[in-house]
Every structure is written in structure tokens, then in C-alpha cells.
N, C-alpha and C. Protein backbone atom coordinates (compact mmCIF):
# COMPACT_ATOMS: atom_id res chain seq x y z
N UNK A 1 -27.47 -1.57 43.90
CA UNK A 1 -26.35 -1.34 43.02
C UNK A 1 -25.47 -0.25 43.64
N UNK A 2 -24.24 -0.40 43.32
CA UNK A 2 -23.47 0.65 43.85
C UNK A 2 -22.76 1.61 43.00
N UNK A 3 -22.52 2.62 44.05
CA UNK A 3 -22.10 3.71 43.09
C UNK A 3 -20.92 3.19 42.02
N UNK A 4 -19.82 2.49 42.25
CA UNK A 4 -19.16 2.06 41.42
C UNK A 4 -19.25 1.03 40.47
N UNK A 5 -20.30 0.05 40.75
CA UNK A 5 -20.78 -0.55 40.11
C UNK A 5 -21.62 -0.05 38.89
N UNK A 6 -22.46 0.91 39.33
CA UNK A 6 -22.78 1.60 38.09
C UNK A 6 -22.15 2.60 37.41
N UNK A 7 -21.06 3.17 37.69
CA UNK A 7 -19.37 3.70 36.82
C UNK A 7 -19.12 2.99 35.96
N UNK A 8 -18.82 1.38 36.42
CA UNK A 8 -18.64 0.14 35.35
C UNK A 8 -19.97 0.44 34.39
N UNK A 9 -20.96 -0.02 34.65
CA UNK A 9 -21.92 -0.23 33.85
C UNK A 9 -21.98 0.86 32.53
N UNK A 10 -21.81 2.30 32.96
CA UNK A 10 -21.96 3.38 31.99
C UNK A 10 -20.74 3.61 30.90
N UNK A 11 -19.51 2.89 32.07
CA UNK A 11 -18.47 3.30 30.70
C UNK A 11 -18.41 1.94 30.14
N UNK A 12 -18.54 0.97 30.72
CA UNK A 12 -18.95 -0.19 28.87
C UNK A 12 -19.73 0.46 28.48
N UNK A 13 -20.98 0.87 28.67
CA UNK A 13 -21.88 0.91 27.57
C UNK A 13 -21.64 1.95 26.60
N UNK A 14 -20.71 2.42 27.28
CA UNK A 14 -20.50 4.15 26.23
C UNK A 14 -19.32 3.56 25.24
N UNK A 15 -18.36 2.57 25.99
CA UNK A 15 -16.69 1.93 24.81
C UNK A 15 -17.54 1.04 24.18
N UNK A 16 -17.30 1.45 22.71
CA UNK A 16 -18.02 0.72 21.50
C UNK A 16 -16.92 -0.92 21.76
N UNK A 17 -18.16 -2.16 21.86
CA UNK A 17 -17.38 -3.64 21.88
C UNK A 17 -16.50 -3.22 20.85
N UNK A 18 -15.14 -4.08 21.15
CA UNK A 18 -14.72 -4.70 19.82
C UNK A 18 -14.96 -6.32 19.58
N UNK A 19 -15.17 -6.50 18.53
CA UNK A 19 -15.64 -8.02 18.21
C UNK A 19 -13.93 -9.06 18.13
N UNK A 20 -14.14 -9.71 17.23
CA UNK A 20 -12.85 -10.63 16.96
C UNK A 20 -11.46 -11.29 17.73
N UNK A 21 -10.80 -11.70 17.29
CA UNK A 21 -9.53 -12.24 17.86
C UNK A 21 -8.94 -11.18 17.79
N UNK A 22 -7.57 -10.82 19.10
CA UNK A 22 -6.93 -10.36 19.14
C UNK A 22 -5.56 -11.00 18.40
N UNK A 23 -5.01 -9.41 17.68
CA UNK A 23 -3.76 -10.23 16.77
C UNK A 23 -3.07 -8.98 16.79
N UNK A 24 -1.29 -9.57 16.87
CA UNK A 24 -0.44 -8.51 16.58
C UNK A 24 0.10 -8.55 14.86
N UNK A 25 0.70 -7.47 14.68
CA UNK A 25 1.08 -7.73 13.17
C UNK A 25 2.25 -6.70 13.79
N UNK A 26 3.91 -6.86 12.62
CA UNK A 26 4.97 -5.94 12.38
C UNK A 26 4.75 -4.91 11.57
N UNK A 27 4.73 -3.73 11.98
CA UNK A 27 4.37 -2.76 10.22
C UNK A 27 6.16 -2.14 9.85
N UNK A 28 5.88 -1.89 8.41
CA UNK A 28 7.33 -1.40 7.92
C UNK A 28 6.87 -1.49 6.82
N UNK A 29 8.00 -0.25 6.22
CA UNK A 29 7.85 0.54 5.07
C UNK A 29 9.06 -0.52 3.84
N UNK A 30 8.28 -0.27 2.76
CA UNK A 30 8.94 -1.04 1.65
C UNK A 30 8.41 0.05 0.07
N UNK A 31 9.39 1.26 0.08
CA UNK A 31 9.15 2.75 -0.75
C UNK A 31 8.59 3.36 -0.03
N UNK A 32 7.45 3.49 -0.84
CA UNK A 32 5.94 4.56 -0.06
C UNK A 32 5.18 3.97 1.13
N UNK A 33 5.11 3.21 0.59
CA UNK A 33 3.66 2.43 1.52
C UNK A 33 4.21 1.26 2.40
N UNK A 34 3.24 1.22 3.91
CA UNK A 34 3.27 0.49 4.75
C UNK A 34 2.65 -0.23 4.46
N UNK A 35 3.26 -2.01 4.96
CA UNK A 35 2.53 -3.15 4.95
C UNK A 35 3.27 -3.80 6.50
N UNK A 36 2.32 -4.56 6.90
CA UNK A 36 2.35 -5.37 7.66
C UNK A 36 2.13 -7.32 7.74
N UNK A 37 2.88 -7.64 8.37
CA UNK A 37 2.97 -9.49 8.41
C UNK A 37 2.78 -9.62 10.21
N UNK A 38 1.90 -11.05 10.21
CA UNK A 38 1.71 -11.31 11.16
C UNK A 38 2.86 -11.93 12.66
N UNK A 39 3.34 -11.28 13.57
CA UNK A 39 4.23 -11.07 14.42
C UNK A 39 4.62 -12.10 14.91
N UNK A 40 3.49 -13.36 14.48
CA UNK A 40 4.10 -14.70 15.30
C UNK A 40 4.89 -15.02 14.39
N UNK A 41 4.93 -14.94 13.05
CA UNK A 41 6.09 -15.18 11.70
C UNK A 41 7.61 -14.52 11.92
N UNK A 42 7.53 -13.70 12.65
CA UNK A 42 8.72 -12.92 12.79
C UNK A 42 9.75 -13.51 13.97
N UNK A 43 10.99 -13.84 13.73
CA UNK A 43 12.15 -14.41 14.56
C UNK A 43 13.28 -13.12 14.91
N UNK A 44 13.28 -12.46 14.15
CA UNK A 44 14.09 -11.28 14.44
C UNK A 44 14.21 -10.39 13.72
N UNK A 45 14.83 -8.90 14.12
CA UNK A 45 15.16 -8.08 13.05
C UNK A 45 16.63 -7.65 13.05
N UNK A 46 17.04 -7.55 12.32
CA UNK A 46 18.65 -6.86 12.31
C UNK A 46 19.38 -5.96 11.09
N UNK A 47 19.95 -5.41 11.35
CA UNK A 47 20.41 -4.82 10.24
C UNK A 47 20.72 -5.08 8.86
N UNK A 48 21.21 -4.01 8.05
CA UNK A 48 21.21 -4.91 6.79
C UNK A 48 22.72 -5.51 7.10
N UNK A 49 23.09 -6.33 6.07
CA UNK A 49 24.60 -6.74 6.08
C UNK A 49 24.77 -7.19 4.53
N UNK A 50 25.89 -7.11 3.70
CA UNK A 50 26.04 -8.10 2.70
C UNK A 50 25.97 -9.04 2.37
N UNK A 51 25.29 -9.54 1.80
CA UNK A 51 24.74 -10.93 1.26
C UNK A 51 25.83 -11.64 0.37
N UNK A 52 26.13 -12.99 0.09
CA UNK A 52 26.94 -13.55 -0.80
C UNK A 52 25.86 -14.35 -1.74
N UNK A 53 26.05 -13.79 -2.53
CA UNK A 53 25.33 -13.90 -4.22
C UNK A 53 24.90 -15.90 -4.03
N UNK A 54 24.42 -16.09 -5.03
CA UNK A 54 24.27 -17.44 -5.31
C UNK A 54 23.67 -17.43 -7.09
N UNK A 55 24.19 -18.31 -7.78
CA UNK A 55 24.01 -17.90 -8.82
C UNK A 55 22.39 -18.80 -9.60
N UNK A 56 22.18 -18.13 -10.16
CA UNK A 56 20.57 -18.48 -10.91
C UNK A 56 19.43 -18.51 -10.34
N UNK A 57 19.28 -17.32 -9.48
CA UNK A 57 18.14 -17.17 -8.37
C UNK A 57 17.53 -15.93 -9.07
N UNK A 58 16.33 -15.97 -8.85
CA UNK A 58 15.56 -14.73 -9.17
C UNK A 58 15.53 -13.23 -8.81
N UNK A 59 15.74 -12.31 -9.26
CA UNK A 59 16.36 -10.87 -9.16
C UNK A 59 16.26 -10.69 -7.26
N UNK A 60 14.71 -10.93 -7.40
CA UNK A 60 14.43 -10.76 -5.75
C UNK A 60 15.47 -11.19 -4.55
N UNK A 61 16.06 -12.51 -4.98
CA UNK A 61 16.85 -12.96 -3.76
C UNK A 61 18.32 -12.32 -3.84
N UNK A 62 18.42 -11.57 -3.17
CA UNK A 62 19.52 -10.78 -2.99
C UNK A 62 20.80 -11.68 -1.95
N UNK A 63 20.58 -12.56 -1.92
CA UNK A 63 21.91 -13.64 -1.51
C UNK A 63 21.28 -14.69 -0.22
N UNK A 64 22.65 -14.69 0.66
CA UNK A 64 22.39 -15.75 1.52
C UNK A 64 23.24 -14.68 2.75
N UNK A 65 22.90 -15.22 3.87
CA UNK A 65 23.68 -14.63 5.42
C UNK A 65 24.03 -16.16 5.84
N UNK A 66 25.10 -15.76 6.83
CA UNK A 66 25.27 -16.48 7.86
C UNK A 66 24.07 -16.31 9.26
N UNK A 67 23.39 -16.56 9.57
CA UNK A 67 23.04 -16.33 10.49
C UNK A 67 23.29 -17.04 11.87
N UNK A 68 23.97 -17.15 12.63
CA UNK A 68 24.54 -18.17 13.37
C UNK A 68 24.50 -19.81 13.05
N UNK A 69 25.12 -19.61 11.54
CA UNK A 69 25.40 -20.99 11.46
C UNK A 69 24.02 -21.15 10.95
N UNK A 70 23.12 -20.59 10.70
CA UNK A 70 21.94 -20.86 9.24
C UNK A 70 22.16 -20.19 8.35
N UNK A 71 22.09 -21.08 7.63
CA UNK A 71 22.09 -20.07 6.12
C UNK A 71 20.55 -19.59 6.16
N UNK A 72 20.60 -18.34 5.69
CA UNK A 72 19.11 -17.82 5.38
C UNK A 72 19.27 -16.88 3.99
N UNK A 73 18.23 -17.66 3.18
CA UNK A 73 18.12 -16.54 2.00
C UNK A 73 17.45 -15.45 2.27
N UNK A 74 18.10 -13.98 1.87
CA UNK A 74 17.22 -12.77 2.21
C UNK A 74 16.46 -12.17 0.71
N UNK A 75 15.05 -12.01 0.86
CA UNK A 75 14.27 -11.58 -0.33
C UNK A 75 13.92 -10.04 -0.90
N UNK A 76 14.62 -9.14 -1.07
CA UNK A 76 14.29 -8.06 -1.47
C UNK A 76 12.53 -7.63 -1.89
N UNK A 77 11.74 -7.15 -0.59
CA UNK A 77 10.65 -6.98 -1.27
C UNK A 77 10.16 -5.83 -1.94
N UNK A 78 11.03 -4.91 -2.25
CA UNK A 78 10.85 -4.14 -3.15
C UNK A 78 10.51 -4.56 -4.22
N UNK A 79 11.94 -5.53 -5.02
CA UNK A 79 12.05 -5.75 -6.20
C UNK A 79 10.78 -6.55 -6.05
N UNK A 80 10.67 -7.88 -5.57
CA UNK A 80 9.75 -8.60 -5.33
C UNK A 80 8.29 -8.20 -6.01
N UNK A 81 8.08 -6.65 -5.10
CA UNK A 81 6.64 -6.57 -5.32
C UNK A 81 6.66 -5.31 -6.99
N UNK A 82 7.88 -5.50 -7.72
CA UNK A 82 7.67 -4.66 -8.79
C UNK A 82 8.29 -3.42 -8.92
N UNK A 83 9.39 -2.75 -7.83
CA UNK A 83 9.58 -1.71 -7.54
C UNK A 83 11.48 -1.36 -7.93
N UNK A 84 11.85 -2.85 -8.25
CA UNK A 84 13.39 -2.58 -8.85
C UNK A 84 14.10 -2.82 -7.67
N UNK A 85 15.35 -3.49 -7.91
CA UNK A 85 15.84 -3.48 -6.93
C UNK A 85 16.51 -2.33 -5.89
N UNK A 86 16.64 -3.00 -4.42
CA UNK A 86 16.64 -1.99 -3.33
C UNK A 86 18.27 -1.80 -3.41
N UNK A 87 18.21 -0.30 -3.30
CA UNK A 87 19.74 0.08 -3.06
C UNK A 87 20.13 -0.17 -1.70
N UNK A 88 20.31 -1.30 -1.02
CA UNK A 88 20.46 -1.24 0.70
C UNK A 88 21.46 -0.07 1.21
N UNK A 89 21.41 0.20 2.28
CA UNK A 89 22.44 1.03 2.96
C UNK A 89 21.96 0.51 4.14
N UNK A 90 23.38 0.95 5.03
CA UNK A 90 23.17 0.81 6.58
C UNK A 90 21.56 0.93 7.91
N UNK A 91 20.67 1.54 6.95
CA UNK A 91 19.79 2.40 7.65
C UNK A 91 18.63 1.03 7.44
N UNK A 92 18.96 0.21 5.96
CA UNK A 92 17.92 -0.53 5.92
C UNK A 92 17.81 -2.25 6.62
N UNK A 93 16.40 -2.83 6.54
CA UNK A 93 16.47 -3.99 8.03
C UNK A 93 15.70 -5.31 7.04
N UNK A 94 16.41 -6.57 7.67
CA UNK A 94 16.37 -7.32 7.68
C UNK A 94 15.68 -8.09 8.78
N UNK A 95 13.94 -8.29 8.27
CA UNK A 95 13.09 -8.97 9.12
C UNK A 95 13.38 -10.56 8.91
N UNK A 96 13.65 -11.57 9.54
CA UNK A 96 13.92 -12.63 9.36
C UNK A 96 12.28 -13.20 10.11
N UNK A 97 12.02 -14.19 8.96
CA UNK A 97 10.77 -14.79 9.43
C UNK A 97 11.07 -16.43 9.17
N UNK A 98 9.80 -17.19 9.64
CA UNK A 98 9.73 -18.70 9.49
C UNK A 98 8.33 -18.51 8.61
N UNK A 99 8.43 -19.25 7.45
CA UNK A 99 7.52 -19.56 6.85
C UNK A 99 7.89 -20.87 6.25
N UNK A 100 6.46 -21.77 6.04
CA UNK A 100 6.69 -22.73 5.83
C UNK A 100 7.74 -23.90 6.15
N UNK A 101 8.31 -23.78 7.62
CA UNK A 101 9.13 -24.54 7.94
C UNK A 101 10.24 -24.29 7.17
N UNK A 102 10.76 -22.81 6.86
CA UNK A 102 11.77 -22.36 6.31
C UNK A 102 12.03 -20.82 7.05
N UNK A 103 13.28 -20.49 7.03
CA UNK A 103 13.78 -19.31 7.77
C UNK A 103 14.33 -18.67 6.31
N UNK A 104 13.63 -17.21 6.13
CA UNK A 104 13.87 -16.34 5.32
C UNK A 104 13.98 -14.80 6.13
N UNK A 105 14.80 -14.24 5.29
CA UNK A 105 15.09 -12.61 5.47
C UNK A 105 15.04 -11.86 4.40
N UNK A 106 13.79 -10.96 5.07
CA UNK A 106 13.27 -9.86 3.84
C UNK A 106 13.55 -8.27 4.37
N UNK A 107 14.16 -8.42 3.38
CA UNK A 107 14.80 -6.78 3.26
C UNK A 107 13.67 -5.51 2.92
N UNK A 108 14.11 -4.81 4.33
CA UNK A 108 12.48 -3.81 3.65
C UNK A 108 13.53 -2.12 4.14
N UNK A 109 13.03 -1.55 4.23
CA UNK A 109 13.22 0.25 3.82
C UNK A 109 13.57 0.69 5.54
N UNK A 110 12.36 0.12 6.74
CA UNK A 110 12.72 0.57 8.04
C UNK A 110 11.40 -0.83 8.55
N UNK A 111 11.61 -0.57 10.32
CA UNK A 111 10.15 -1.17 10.92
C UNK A 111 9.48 -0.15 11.23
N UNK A 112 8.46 0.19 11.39
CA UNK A 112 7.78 1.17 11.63
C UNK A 112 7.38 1.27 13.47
N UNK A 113 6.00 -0.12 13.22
CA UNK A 113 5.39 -0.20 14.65
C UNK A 113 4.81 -1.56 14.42
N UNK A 114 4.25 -1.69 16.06
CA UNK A 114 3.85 -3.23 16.37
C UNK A 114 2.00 -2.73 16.27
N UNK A 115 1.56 -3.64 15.31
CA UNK A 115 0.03 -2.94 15.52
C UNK A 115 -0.87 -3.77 16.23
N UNK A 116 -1.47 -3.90 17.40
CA UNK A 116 -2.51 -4.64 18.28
C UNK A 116 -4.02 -4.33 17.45
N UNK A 117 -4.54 -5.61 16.59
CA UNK A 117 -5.64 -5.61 16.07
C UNK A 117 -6.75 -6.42 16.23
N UNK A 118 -7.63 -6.23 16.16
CA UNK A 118 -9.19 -7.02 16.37
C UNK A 118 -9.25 -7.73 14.69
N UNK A 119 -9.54 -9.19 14.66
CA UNK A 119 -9.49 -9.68 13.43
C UNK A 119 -10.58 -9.61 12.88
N UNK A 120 -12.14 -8.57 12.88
CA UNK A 120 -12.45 -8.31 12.92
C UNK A 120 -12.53 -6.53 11.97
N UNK A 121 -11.05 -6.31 12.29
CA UNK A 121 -10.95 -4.81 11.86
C UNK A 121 -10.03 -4.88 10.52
N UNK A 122 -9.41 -6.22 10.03
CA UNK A 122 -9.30 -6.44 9.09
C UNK A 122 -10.05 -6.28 7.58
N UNK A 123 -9.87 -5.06 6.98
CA UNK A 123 -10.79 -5.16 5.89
C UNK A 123 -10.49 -5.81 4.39
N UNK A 124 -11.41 -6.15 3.83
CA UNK A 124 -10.52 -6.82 2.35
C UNK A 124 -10.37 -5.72 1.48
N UNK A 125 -9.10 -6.22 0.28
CA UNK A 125 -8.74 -6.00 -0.49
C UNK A 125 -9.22 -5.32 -1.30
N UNK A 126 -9.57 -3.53 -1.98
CA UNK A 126 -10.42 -3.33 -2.83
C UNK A 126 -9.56 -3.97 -3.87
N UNK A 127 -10.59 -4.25 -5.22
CA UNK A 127 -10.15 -4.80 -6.04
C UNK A 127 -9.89 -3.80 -7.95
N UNK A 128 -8.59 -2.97 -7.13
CA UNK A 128 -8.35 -2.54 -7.74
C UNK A 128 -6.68 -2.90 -8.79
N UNK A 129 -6.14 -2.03 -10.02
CA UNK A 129 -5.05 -2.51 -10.75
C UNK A 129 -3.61 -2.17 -9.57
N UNK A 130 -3.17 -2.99 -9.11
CA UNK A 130 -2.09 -2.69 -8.07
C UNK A 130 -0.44 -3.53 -9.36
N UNK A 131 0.31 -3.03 -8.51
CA UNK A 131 1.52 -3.55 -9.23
C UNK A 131 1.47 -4.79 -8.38
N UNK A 132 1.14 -5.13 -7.04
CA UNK A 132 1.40 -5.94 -6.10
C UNK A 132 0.47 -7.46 -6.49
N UNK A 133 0.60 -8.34 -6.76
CA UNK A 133 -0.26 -9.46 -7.01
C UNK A 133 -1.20 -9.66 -5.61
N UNK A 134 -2.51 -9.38 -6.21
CA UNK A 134 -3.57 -9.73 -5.32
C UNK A 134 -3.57 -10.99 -4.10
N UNK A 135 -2.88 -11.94 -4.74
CA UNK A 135 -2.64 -13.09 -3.81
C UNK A 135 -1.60 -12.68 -2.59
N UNK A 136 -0.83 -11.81 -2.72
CA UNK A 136 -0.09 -11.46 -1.84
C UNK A 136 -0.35 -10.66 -1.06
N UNK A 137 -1.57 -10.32 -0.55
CA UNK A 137 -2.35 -9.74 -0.21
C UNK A 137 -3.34 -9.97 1.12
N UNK A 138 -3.66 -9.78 2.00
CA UNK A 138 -4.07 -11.02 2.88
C UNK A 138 -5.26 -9.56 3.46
N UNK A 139 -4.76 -7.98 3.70
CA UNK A 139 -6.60 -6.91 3.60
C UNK A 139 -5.53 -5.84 4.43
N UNK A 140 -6.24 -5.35 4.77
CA UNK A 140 -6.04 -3.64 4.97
C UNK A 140 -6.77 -3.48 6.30
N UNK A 141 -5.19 -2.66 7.02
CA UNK A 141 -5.77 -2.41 8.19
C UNK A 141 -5.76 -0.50 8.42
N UNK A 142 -6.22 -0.59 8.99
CA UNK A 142 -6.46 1.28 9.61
C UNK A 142 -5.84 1.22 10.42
N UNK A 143 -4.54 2.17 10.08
CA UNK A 143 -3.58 2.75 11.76
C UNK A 143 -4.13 4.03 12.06
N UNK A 144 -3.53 4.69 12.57
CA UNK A 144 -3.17 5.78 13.47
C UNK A 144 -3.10 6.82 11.94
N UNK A 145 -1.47 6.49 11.34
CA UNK A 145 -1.27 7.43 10.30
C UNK A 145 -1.31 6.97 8.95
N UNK A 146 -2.56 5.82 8.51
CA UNK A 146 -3.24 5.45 7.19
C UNK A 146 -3.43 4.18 7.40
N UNK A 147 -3.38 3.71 6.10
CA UNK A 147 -3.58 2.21 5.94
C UNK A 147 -2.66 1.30 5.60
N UNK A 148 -2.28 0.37 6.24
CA UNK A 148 -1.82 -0.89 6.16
C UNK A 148 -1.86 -1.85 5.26
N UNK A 149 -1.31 -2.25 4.44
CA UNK A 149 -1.22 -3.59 3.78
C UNK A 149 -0.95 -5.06 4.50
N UNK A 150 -1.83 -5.56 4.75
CA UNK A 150 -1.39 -7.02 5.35
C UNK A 150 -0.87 -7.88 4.45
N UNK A 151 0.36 -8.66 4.40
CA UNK A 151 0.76 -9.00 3.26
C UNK A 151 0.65 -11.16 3.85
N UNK A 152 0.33 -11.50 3.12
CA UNK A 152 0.35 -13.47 3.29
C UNK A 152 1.99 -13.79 2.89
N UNK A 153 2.42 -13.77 3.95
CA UNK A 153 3.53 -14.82 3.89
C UNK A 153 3.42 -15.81 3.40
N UNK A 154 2.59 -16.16 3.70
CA UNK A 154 2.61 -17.79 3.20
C UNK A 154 2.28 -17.80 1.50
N UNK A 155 1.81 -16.91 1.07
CA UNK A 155 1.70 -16.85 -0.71
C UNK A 155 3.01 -16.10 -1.00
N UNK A 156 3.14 -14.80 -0.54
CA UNK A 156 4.48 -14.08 -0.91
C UNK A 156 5.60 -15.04 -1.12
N UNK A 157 5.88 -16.03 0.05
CA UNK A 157 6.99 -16.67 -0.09
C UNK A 157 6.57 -18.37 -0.11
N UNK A 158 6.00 -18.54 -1.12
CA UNK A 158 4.93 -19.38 -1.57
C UNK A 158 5.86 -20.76 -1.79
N UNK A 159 5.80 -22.29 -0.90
CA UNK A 159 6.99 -22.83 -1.02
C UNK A 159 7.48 -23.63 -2.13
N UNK A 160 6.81 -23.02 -3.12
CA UNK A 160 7.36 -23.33 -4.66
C UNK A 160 8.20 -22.64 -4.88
N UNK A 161 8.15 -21.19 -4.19
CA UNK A 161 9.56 -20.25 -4.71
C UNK A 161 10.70 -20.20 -3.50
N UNK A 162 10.12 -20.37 -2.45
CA UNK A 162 11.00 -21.09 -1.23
C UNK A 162 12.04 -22.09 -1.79
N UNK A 163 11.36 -23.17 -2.27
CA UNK A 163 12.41 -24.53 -2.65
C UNK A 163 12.69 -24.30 -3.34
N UNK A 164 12.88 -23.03 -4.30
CA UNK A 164 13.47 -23.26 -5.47
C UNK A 164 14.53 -22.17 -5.30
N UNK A 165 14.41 -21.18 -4.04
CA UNK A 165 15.41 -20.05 -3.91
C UNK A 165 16.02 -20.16 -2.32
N UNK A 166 15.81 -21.63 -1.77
CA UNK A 166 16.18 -21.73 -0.29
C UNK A 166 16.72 -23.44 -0.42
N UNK A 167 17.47 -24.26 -1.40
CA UNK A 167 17.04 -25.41 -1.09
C UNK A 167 18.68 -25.52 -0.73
N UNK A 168 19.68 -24.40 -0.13
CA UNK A 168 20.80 -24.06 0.34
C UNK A 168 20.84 -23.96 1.90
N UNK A 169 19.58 -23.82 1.95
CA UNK A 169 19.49 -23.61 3.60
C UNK A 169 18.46 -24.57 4.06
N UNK A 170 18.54 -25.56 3.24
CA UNK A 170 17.95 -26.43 3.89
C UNK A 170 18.26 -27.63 4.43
């Protein structure tokens, strides 16, 4: 065996494995607390801009954009998750995602960071009284500076409320 060969050997054995799939997620703030959605869902981010209203949509959908010639409804997830609607200003961002074979833009507070995770390090949900509906909920990750909310796109923007607040951009 050689001297470097056994260098290798001692520092695996000392770096604790990590188990699971590797996965990225977007984190960003929506009030207090960080949540995160999974990064392959995400098409872009951009600033906020004014939305043009559409009438008999649910408080959450705060209008429609042009987006080069797509219409995309953008979803306020403040209000969304219980928190009243968001006063936008210049400072705040518009994550545009694909869910369900639909292009939506959700308005959140800032992006934070890109988090590289072991699926594995995903923990569940304690099951405590949240304002946030449990289903929207997908577990909790550990950063750097707390914990993470992983949020399910695919329930959040669940395509019963999709078709019924996107069937303009479709």
C-alpha cells in the first residue's frame, strides 16, 4: 500500500458517508421564514413588475405578465400561505416555475441561496398547528443559517387551482 493510498483510505473513513440522491432546491424568503422548491421547477427569476388584474380570481393571484408573449399568472405566496397580501416594491422577485405543464410566477420577499442536498437529509414535517396547510409541505431541510421549508409545488399549485386561475394562459 502506498503512502497516498493510505491518505485516501483515512480521510474517507474519517468524512461521515452521505447516503441519498443528490438534489438542488431555490431557497427564498416569503415574511419571516425561508422555504425552498425544487430547482428543476424553476425557469427563471426576475423582478417584480405590475400585473394586469383579471377579474374573479382568488385574492392570491395577483394578475397576469406578459412574459415574452406568455401569459403567466403570478401567485402571491404570502397571501397564499395566510399572511395578507404582499405590498410588492421594486426589491421584491418573481420566481417563474413549470408546474404541471403550466408556467406560473410566484411572488416572494427576495431569493436567498441555491441549497445542494442529500435526499436523505430531508426531514419530515413535525406535526404541529402551522397557518401553512400541511399538504403544502413536502419536510425540512437544515441550512447553514436554520431551517428550510420545502414547499410541493405540485400541491401548492395544485391543478385544480391552476385551471381555475391559469385557464388564460393556456
Amino acid at each position: 500500500m502506498t503512502a497516498t493510498s493510505e491518505l485516501k483510505s483515512a480521510s474517507e473513513a474519517e468524512a461521515p458517508a452521505k447516503g441519498g440522491v443528490p438534489l438542488q432546491f431555490i431557497s427564498f424568503r416569503v415574511g419571516q421564514e425561508e422555504y425552498a422548491i425544487d430547482i428543476m421547477s424553476v425557469r427563471e427569476i426576475k423582478g417584480w413588475t405590475e400585473t394586469t388584474e383579471l377579474p374573479n380570481q382568488p385574492e392570491f393571484v395577483r394578475g397576469v405578465v406578459n412574459l415574452r408573449g406568455t401569459i403567466v399568472p403570478i401567485f402571491d405566496l404570502g397571501c397564499r400561505f395566510g399572511l395578507g397580501l404582499t405590498k410588492a416594491t421594486p426589491t421584491h422577485v418573481v420566481i417563474i416555475v413549470a408546474v404541471n405543464e403550466r408556467t406560473i410566477g410566484l411572488l416572494v420577499d427576495a431569493v436567498s441561496d441555491i441549497l445542494d442536498v442529500q435526499s436523505d437529509e430531508i426531514k419530515p414535517v413535525p406535526d404541529v398547528d402551522r397557518t401553512i396547510g400541511s399538504e403544502f409541505l413536502a419536510g425540512i431541510i437544515a441550512a447553514q443559517d436554520g431551517m428550510v421549508v420545502l414547499l410541493s409545488l405540485q400541491n401548492l399549485l395544485s391543478r385544480q387551482v391552476i385551471g381555475e386561475t391559469s385557464a388564460v394562459a393556456a
